[in-house]
N, C-alpha and C. Protein backbone atom coordinates (compact mmCIF):
# COMPACT_ATOMS: atom_id res chain seq x y z
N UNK A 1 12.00 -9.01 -10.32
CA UNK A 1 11.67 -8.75 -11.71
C UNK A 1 10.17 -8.96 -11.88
N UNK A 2 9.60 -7.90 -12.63
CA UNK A 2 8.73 -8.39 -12.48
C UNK A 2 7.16 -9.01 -13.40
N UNK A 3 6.67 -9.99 -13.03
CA UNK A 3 5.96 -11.12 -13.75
C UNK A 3 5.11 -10.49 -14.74
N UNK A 4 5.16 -11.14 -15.78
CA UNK A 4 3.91 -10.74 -16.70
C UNK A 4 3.67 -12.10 -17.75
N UNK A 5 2.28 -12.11 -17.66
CA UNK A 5 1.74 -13.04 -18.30
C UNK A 5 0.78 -12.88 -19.37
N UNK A 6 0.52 -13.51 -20.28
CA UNK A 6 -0.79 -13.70 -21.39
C UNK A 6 -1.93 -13.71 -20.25
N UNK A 7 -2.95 -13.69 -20.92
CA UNK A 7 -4.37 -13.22 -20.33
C UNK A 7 -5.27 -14.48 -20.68
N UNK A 8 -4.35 -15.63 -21.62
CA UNK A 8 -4.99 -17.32 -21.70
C UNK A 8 -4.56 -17.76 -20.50
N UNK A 9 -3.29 -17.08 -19.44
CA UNK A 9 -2.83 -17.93 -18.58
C UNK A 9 -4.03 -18.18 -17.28
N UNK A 10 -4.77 -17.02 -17.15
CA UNK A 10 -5.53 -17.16 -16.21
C UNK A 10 -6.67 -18.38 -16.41
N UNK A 11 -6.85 -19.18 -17.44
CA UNK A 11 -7.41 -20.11 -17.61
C UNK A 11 -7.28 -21.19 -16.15
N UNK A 12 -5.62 -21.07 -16.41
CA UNK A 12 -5.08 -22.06 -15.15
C UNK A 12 -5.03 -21.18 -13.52
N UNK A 13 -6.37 -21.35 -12.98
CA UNK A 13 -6.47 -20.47 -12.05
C UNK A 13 -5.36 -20.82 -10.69
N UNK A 14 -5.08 -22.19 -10.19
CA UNK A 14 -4.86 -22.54 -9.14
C UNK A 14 -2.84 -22.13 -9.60
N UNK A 15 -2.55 -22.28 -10.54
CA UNK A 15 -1.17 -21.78 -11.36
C UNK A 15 -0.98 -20.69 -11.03
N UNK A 16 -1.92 -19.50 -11.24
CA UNK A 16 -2.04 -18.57 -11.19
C UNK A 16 -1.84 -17.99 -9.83
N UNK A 17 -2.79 -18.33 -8.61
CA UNK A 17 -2.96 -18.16 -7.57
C UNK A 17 -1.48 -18.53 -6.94
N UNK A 18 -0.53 -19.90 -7.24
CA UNK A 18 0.32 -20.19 -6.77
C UNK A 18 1.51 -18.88 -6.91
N UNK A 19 1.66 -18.60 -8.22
CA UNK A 19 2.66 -17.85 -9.07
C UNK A 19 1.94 -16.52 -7.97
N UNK A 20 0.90 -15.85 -7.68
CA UNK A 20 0.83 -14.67 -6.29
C UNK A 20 1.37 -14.93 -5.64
N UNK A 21 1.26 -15.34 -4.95
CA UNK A 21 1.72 -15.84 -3.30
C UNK A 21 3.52 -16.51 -3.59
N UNK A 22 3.86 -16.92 -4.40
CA UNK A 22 5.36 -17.26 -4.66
C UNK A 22 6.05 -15.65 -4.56
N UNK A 23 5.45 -15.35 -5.70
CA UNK A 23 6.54 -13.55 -6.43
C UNK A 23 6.16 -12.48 -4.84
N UNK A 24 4.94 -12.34 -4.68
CA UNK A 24 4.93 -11.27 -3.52
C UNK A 24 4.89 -10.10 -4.36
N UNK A 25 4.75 -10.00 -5.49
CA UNK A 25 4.73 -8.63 -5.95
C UNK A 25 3.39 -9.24 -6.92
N UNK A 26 2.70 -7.55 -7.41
CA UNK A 26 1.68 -7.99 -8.65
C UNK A 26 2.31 -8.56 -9.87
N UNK A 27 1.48 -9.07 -10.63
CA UNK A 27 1.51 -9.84 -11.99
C UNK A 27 0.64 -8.86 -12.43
N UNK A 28 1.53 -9.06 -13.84
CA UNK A 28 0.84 -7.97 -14.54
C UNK A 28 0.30 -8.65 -16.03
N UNK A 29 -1.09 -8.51 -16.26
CA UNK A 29 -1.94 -9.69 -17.82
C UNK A 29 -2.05 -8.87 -18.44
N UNK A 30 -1.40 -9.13 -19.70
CA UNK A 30 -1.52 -8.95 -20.84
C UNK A 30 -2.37 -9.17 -21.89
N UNK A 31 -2.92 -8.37 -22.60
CA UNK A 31 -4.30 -9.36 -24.17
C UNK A 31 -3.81 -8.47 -25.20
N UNK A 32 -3.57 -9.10 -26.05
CA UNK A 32 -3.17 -8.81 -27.51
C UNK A 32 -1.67 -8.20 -27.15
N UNK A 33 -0.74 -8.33 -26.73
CA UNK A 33 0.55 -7.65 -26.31
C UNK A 33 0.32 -6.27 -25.76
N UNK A 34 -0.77 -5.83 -24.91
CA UNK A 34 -0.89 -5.04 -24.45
C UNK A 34 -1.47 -5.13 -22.50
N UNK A 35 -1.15 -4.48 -21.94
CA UNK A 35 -1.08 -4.07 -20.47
C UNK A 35 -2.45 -3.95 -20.62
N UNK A 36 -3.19 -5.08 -19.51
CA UNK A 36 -4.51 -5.48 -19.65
C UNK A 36 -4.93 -4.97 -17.91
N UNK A 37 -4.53 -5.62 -17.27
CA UNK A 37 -4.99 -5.98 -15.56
C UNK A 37 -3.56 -6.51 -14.57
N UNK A 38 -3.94 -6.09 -13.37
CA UNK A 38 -2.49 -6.19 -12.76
C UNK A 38 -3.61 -7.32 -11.74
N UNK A 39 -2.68 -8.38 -11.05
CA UNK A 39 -3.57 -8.87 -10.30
C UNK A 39 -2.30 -9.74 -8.68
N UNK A 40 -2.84 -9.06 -7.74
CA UNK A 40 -1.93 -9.97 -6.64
C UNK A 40 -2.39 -10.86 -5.62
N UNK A 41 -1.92 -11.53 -4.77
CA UNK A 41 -2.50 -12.22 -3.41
C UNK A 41 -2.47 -10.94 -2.52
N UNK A 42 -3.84 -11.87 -1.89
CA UNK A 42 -4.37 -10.64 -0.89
C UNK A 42 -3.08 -10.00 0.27
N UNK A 43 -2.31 -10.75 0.90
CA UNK A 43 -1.30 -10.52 1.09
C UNK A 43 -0.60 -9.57 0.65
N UNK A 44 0.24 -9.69 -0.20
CA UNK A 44 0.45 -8.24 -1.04
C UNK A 44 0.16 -7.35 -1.47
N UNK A 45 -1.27 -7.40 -1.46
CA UNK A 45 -2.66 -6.36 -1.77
C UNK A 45 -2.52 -5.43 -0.45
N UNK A 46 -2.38 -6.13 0.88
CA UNK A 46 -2.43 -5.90 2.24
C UNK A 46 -1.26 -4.85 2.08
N UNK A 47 0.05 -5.58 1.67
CA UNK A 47 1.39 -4.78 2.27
C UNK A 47 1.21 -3.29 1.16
N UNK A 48 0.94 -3.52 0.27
CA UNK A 48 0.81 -2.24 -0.46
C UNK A 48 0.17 -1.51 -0.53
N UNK A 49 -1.48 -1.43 0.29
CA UNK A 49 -1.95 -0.48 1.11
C UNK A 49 -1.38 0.17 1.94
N UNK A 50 -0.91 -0.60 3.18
CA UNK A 50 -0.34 -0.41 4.03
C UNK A 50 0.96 0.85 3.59
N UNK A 51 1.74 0.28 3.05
CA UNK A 51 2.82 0.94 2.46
C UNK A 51 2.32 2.81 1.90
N UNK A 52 0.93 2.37 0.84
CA UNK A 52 0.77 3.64 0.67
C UNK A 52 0.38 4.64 1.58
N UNK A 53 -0.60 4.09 2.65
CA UNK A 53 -0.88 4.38 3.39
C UNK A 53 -0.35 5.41 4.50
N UNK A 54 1.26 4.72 4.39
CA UNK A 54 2.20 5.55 5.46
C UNK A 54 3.03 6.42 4.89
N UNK A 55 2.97 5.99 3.19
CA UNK A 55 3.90 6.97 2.71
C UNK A 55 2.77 8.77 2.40
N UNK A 56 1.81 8.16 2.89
CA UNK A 56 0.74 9.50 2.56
C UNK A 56 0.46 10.52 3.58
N UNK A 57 0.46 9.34 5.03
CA UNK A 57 0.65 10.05 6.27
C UNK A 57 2.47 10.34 6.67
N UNK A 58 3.10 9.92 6.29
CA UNK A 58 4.56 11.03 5.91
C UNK A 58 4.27 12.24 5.41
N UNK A 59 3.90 12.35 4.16
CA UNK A 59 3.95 13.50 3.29
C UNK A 59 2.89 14.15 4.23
N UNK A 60 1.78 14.21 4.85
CA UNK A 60 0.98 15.28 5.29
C UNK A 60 1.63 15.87 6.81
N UNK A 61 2.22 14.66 7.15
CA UNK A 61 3.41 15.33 8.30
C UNK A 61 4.07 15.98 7.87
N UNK A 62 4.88 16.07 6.71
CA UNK A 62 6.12 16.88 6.69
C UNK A 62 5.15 17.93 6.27
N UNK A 63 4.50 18.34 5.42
CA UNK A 63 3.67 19.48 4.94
C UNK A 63 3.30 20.13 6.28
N UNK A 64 2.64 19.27 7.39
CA UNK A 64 3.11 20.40 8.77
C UNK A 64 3.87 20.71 8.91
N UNK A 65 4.77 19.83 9.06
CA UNK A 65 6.03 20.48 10.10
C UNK A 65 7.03 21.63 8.91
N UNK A 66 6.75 21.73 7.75
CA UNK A 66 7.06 22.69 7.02
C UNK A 66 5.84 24.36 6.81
N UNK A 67 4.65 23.41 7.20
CA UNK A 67 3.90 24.94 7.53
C UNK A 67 3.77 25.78 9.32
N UNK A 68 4.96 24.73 9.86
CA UNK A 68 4.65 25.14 11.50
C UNK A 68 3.20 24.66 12.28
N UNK A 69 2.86 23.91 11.72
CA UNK A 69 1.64 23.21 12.45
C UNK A 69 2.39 22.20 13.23
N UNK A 70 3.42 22.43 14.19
CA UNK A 70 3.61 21.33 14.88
C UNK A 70 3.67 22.28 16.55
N UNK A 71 3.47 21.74 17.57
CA UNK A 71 3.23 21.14 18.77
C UNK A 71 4.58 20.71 19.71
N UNK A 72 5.18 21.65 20.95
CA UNK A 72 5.96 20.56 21.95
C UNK A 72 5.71 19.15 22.24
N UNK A 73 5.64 18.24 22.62
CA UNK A 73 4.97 17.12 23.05
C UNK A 73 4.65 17.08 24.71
N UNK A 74 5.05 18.34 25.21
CA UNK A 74 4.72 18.47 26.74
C UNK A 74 4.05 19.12 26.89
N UNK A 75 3.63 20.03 25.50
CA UNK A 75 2.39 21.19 25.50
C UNK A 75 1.27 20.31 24.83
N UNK A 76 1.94 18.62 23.93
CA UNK A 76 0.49 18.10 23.44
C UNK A 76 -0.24 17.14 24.70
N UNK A 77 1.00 16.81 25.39
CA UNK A 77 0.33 15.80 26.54
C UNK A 77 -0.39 17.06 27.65
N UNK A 78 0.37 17.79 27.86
CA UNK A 78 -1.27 18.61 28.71
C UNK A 78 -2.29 19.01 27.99
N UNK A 79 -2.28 19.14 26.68
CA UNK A 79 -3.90 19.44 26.26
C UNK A 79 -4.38 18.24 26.38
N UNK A 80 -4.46 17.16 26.48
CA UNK A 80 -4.83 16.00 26.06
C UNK A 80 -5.40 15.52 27.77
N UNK A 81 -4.37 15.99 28.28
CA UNK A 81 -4.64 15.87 29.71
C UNK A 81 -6.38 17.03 30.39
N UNK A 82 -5.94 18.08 29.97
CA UNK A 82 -6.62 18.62 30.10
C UNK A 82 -8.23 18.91 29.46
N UNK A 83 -7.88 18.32 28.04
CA UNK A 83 -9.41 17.50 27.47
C UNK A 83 -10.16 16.65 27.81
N UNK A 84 -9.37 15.93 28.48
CA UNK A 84 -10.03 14.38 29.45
C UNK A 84 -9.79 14.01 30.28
N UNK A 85 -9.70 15.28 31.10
CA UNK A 85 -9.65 15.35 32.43
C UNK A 85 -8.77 14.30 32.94
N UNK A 86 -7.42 14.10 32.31
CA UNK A 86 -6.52 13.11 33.38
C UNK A 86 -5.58 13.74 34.44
């Protein structure tokens, strides 16, 4: 579920920092009852790069392999062979 706080809470920084690293997901601050700043531990900052990261190199794979830009893998290991001279 996920966290959301007032935007006085960040007063209490080391609270704050704890409540990241506990949830594993972002917190999301609020000012005046409105969606202010999302904020996480670097950790989870990490996994959700990561995450987008692969879900982006998925999608540009399948966009090959749906435009026929794909390759045997016995026709990619001899070019590869044959580029650098192995």
């Amino acid at each position: 579920m996920p966290q959301i706080r007032p935007i006085r809470d960040l007063k209490n920084t080391t609270a704050i920092s704890n409540l990241c690293h506990e949830v594993g997901e972002p917190i999301f601050i609020t000012k005046n009852g409105y969606g202010d700043m999302v904020i996480m531990s670097m950790e989870t900052f990490e996994k959700s790069t990561f995450t987008n990261n692969l879900y982006n190199k998925l999608a540009i794979a399948e966009e090959d392999l749906k435009a026929g830009r794909v390759s045997d893998v016995d026709d990619a290991i001899s070019e590869i062979r044959q580029k650098y001279g192995l």
